[in-house]
N, C-alpha and C. Protein backbone atom coordinates (compact mmCIF):
# COMPACT_ATOMS: atom_id res chain seq x y z
N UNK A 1 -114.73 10.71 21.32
CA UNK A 1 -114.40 10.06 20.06
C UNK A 1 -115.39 8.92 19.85
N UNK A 2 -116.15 8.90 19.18
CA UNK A 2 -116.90 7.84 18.40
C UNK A 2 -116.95 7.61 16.65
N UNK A 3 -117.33 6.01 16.68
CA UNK A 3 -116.97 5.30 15.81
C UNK A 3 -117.65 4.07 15.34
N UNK A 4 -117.55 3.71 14.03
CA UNK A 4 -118.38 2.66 13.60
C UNK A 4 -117.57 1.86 12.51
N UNK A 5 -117.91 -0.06 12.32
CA UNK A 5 -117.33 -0.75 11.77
C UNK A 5 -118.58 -1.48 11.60
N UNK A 6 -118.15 -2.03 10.40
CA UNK A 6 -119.22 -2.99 9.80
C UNK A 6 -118.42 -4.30 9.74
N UNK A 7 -118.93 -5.57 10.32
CA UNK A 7 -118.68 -6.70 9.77
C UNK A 7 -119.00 -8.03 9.60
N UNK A 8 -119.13 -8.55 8.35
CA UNK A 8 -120.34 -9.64 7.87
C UNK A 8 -119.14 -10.75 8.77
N UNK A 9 -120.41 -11.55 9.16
CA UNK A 9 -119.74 -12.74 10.03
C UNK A 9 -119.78 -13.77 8.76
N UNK A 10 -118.26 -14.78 9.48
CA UNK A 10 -117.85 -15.54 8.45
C UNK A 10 -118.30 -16.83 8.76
N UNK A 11 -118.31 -18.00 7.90
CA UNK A 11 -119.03 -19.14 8.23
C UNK A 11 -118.03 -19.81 9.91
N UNK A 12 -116.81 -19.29 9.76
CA UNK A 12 -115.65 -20.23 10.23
C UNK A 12 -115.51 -19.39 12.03
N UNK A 13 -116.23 -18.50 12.01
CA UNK A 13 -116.53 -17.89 13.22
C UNK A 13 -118.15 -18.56 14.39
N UNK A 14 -118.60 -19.02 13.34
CA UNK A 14 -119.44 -19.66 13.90
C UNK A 14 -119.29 -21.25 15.16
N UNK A 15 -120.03 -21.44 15.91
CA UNK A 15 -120.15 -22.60 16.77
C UNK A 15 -120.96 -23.65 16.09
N UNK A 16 -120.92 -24.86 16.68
CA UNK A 16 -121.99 -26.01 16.30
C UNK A 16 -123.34 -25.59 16.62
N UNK A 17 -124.00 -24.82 17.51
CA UNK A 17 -125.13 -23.87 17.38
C UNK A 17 -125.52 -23.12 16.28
N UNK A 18 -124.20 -22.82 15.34
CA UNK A 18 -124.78 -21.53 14.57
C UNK A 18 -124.62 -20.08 14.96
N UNK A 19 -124.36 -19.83 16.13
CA UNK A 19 -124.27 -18.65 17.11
C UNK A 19 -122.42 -18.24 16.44
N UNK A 20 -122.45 -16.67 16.44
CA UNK A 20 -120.83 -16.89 16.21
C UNK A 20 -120.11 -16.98 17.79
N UNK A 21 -118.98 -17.64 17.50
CA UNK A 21 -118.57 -17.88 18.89
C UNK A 21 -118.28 -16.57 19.77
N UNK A 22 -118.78 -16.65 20.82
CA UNK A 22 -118.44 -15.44 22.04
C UNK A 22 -117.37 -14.80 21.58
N UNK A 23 -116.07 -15.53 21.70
CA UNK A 23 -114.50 -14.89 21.95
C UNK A 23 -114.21 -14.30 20.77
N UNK A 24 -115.24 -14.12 19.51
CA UNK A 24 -115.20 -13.69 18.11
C UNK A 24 -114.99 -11.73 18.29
N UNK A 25 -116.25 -11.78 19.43
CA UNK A 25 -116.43 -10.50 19.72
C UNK A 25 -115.31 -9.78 20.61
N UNK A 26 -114.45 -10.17 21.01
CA UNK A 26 -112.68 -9.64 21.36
C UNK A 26 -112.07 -9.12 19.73
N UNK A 27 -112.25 -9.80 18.76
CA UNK A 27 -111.90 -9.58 17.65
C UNK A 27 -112.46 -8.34 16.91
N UNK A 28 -113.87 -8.39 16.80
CA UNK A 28 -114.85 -7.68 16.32
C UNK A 28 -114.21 -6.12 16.91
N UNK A 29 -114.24 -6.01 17.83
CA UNK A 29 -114.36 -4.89 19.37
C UNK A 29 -112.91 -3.72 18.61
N UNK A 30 -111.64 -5.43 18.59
CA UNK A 30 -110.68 -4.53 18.36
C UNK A 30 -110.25 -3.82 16.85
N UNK A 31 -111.34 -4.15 16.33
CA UNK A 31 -111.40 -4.01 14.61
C UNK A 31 -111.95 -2.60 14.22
N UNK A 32 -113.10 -2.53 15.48
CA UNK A 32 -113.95 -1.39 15.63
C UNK A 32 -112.98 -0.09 16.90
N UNK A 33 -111.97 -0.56 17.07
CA UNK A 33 -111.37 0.51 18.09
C UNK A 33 -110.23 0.64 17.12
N UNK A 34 -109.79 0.25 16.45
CA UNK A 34 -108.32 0.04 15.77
C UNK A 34 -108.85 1.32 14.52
N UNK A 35 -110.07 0.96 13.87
CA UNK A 35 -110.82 1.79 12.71
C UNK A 35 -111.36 2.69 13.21
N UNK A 36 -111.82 3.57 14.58
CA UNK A 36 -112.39 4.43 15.10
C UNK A 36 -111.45 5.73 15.33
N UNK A 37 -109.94 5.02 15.96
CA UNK A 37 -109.22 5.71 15.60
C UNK A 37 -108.65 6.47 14.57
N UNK A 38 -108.11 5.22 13.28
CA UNK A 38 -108.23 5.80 11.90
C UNK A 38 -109.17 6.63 11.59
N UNK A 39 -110.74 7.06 11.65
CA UNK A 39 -111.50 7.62 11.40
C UNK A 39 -111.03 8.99 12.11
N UNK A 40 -110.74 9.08 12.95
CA UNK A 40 -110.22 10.46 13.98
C UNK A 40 -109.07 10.60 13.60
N UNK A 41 -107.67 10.07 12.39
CA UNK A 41 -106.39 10.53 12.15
C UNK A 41 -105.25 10.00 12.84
N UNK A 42 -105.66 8.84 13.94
CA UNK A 42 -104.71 8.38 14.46
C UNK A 42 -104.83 7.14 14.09
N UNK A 43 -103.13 6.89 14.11
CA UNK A 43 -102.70 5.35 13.05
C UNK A 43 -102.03 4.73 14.32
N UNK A 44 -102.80 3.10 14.96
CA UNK A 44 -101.83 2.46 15.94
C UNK A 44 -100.78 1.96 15.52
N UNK A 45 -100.39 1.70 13.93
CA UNK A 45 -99.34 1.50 13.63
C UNK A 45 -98.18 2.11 14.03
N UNK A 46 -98.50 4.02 13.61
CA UNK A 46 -97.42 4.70 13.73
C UNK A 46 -97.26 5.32 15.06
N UNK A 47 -98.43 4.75 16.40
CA UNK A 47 -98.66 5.02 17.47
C UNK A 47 -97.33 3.88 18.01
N UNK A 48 -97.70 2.90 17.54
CA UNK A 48 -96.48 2.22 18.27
C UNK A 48 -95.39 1.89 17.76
N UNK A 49 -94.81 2.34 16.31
CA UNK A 49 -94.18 2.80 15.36
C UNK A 49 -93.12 3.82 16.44
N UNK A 50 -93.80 4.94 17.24
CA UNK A 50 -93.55 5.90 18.26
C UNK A 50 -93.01 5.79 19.28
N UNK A 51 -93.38 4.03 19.90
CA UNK A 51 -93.06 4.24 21.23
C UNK A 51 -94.12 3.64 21.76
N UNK A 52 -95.21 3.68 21.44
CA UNK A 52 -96.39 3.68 22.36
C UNK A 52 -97.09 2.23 22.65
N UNK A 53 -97.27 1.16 23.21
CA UNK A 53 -97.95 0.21 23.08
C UNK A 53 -99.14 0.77 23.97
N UNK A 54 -100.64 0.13 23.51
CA UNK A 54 -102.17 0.33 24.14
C UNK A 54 -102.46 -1.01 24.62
N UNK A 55 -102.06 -2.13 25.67
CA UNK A 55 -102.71 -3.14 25.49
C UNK A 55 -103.36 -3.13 26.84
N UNK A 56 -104.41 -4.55 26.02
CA UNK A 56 -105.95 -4.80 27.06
C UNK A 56 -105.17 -4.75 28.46
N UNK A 57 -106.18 -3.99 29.63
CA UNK A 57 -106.34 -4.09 30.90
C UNK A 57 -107.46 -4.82 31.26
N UNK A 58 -108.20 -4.64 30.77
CA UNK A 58 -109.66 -5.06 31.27
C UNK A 58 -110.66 -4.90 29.94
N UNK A 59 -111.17 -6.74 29.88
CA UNK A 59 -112.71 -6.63 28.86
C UNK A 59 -113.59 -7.33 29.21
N UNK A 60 -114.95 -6.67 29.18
CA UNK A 60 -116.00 -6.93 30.03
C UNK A 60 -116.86 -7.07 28.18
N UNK A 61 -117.79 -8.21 28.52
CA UNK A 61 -119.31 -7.45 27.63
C UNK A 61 -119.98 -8.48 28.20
N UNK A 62 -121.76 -8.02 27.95
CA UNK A 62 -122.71 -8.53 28.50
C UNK A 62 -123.47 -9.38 26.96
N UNK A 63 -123.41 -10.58 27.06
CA UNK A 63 -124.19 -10.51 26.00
C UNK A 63 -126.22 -10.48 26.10
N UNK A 64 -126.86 -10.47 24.75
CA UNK A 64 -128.07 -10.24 25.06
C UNK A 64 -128.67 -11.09 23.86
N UNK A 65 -128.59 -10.96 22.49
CA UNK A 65 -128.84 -12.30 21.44
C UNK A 65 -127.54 -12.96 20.83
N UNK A 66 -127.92 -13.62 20.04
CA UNK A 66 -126.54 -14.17 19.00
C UNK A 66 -126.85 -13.37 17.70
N UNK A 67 -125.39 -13.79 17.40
CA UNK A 67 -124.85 -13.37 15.91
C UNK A 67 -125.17 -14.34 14.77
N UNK A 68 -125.67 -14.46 13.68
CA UNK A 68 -125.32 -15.78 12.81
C UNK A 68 -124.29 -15.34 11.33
N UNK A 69 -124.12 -16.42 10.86
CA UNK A 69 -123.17 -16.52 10.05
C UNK A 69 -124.10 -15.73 8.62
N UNK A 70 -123.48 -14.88 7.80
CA UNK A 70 -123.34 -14.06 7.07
C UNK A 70 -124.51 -12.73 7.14
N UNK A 71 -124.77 -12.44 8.69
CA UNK A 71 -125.21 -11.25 9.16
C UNK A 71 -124.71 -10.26 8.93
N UNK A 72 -124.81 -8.95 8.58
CA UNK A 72 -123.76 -7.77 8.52
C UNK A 72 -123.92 -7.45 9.95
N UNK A 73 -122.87 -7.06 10.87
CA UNK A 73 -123.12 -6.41 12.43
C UNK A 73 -122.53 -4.99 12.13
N UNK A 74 -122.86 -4.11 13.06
CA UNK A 74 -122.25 -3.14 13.15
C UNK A 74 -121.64 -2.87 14.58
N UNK A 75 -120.49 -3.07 14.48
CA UNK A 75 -119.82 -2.56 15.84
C UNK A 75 -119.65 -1.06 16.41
N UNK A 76 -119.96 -0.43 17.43
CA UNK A 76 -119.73 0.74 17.37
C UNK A 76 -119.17 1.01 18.64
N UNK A 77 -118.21 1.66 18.44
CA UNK A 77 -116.86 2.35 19.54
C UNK A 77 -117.07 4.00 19.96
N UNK A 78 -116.99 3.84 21.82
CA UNK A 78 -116.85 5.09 21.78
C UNK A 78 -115.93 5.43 23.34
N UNK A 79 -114.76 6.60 22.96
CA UNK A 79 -113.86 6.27 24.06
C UNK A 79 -114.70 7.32 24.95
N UNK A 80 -115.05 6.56 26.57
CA UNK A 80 -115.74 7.28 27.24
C UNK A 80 -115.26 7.43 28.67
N UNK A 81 -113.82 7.49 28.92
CA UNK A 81 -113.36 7.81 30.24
C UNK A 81 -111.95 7.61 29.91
N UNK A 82 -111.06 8.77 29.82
CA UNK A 82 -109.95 8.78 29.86
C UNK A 82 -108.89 9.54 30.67
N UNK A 83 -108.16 8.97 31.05
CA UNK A 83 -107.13 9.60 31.63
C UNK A 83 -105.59 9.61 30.49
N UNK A 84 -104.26 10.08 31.91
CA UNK A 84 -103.53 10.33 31.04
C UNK A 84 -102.50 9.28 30.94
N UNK A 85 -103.33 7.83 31.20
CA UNK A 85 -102.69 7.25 30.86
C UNK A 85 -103.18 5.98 30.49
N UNK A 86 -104.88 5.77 30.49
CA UNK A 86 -105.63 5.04 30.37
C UNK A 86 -107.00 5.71 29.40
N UNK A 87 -107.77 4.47 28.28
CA UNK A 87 -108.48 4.53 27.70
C UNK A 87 -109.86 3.80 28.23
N UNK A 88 -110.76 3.92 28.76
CA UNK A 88 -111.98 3.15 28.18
C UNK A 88 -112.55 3.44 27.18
N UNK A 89 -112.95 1.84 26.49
CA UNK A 89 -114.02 2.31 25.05
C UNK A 89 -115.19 1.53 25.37
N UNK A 90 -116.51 2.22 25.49
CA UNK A 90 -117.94 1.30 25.40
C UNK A 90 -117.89 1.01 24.06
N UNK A 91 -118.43 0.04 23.52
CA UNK A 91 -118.74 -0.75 22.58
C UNK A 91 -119.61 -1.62 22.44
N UNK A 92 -120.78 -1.96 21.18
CA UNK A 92 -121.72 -2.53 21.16
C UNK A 92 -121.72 -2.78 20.09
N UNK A 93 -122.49 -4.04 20.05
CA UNK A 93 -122.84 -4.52 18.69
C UNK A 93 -124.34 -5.15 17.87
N UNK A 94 -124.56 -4.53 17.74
CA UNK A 94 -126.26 -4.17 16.37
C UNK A 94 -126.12 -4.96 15.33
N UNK A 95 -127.35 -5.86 15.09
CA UNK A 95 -127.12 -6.86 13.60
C UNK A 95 -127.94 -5.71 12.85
N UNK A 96 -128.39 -6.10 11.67
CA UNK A 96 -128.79 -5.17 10.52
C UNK A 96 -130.33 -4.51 10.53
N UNK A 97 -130.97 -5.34 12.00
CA UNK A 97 -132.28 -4.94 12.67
C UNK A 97 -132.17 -3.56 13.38
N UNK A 98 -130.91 -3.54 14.00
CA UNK A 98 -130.44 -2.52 14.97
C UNK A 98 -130.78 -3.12 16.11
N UNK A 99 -130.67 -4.15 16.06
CA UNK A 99 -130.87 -5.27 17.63
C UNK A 99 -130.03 -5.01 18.60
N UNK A 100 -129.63 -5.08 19.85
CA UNK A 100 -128.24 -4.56 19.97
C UNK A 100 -128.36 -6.31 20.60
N UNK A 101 -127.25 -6.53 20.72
CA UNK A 101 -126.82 -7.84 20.30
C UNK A 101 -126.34 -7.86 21.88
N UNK A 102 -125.39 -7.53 22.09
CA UNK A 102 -124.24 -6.81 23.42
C UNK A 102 -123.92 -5.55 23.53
N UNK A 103 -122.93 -5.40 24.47
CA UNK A 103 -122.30 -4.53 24.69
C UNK A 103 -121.41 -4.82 25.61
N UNK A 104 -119.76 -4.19 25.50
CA UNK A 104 -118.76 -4.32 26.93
C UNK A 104 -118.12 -3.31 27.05
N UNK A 105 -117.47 -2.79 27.41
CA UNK A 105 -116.15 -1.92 28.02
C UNK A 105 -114.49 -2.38 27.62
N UNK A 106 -113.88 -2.01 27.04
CA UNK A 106 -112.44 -2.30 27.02
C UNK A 106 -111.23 -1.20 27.49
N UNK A 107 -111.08 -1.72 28.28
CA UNK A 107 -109.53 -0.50 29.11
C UNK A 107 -108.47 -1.26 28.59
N UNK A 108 -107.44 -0.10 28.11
CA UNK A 108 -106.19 -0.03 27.31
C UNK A 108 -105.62 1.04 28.23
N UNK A 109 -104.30 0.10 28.60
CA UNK A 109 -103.28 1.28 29.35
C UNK A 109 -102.07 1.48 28.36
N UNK A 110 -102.03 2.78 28.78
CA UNK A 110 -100.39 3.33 27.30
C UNK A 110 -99.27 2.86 28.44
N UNK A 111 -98.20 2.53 27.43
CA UNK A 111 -96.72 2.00 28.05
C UNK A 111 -96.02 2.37 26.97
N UNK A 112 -94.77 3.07 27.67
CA UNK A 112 -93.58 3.07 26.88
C UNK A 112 -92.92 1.61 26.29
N UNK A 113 -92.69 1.25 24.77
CA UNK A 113 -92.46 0.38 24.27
C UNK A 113 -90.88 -0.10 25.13
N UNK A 114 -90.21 0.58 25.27
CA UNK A 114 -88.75 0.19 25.46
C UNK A 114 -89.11 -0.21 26.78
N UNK A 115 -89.29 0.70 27.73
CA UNK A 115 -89.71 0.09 29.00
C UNK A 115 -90.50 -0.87 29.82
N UNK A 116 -91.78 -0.66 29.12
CA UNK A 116 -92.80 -1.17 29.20
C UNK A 116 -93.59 -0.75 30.94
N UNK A 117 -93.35 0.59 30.76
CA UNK A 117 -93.79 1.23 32.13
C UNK A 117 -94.92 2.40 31.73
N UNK A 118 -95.79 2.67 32.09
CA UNK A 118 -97.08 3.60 31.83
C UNK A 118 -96.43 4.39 31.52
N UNK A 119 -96.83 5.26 30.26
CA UNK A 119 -96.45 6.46 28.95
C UNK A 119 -97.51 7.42 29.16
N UNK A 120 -97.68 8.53 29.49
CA UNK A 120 -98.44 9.58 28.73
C UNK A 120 -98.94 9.44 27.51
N UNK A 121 -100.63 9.61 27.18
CA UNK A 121 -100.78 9.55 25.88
C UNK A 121 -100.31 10.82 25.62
N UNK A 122 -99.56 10.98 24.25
CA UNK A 122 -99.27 12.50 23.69
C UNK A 122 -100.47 12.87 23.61
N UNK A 123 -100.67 14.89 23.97
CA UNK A 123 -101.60 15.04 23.49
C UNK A 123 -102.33 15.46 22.29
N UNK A 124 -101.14 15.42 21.03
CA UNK A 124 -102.13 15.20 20.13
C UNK A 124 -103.32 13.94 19.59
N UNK A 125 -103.34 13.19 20.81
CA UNK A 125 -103.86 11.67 20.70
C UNK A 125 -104.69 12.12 21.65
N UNK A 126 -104.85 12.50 22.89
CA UNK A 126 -105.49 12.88 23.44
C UNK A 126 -106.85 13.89 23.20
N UNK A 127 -106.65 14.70 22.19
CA UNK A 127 -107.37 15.69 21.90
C UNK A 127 -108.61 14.86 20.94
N UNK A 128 -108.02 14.07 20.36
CA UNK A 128 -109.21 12.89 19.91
C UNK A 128 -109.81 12.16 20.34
N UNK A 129 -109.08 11.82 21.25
CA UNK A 129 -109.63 10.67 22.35
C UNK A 129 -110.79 11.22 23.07
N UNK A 130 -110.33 12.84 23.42
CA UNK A 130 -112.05 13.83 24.16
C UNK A 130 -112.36 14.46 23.55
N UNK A 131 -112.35 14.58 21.98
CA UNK A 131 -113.30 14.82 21.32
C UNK A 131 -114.80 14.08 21.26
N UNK A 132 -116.12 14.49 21.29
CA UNK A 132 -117.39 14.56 21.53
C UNK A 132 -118.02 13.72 20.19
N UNK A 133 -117.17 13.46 18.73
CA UNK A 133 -117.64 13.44 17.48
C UNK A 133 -117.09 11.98 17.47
């Protein structure tokens, strides 16, 4: 499953550098995994609407330049190791040069909402998730 998000940085994301702040890109990441899905037919609304909560296990990124304020970036998501009960998504982010800016990893483990004990992703969620497109 891969995926792409566009988004112009706002003045109020920015640092006293000018740089947008680091912890912006936790935001960015989940904007671009939240819409990657939608693009593939699955809604986390009605995912956890279901039953299902996805939350962070683990987020890593490396950075490499900065961001500035009213840049367009493009974030791009792609889920690249899954199990049946865990997601990784690589993710990176490109200003309008095609610079790549960063890149990190985000692991999402599924849990049953009521319980809050590791869930099976269904596999009609699954079949997107290892889809190649």
């Amino acid at each position: 499953m891969k995926g792409e998000v566009s988004i112009r940085v706002r003045y109020a994301e920015t640092d006293k550098m000018g740089f947008v702040y680091y912890g912006n890109f936790a935001t960015y990441f989940e904007v671009a995994r939240v819409e990657t899905l939608r693009q593939h037919g699955i809604s986390y609304k009605e995912m956890e609407d279901n039953g299902f909560l996805w939350p962070v296990l683990e987020f890593n990124i490396k950075y490499f330049k900065p961001a500035y304020y009213d840049e367009l970036l493009t974030i791009t998501c792609e889920a690249s190791l899954v199990s049946s009960t865990r997601v990784v998504f690589e993710q990176c982010t490109y200003n309008a040069e095609k610079v790549l800016l960063n890149k990190g990893h985000v692991t999402l483990v599924s849990l049953h909402s009521a319980t809050m004990k590791p869930a099976v992703i269904p596999d009609a969620i699954m079949k997107h998730l290892k889809s190649k497109e």
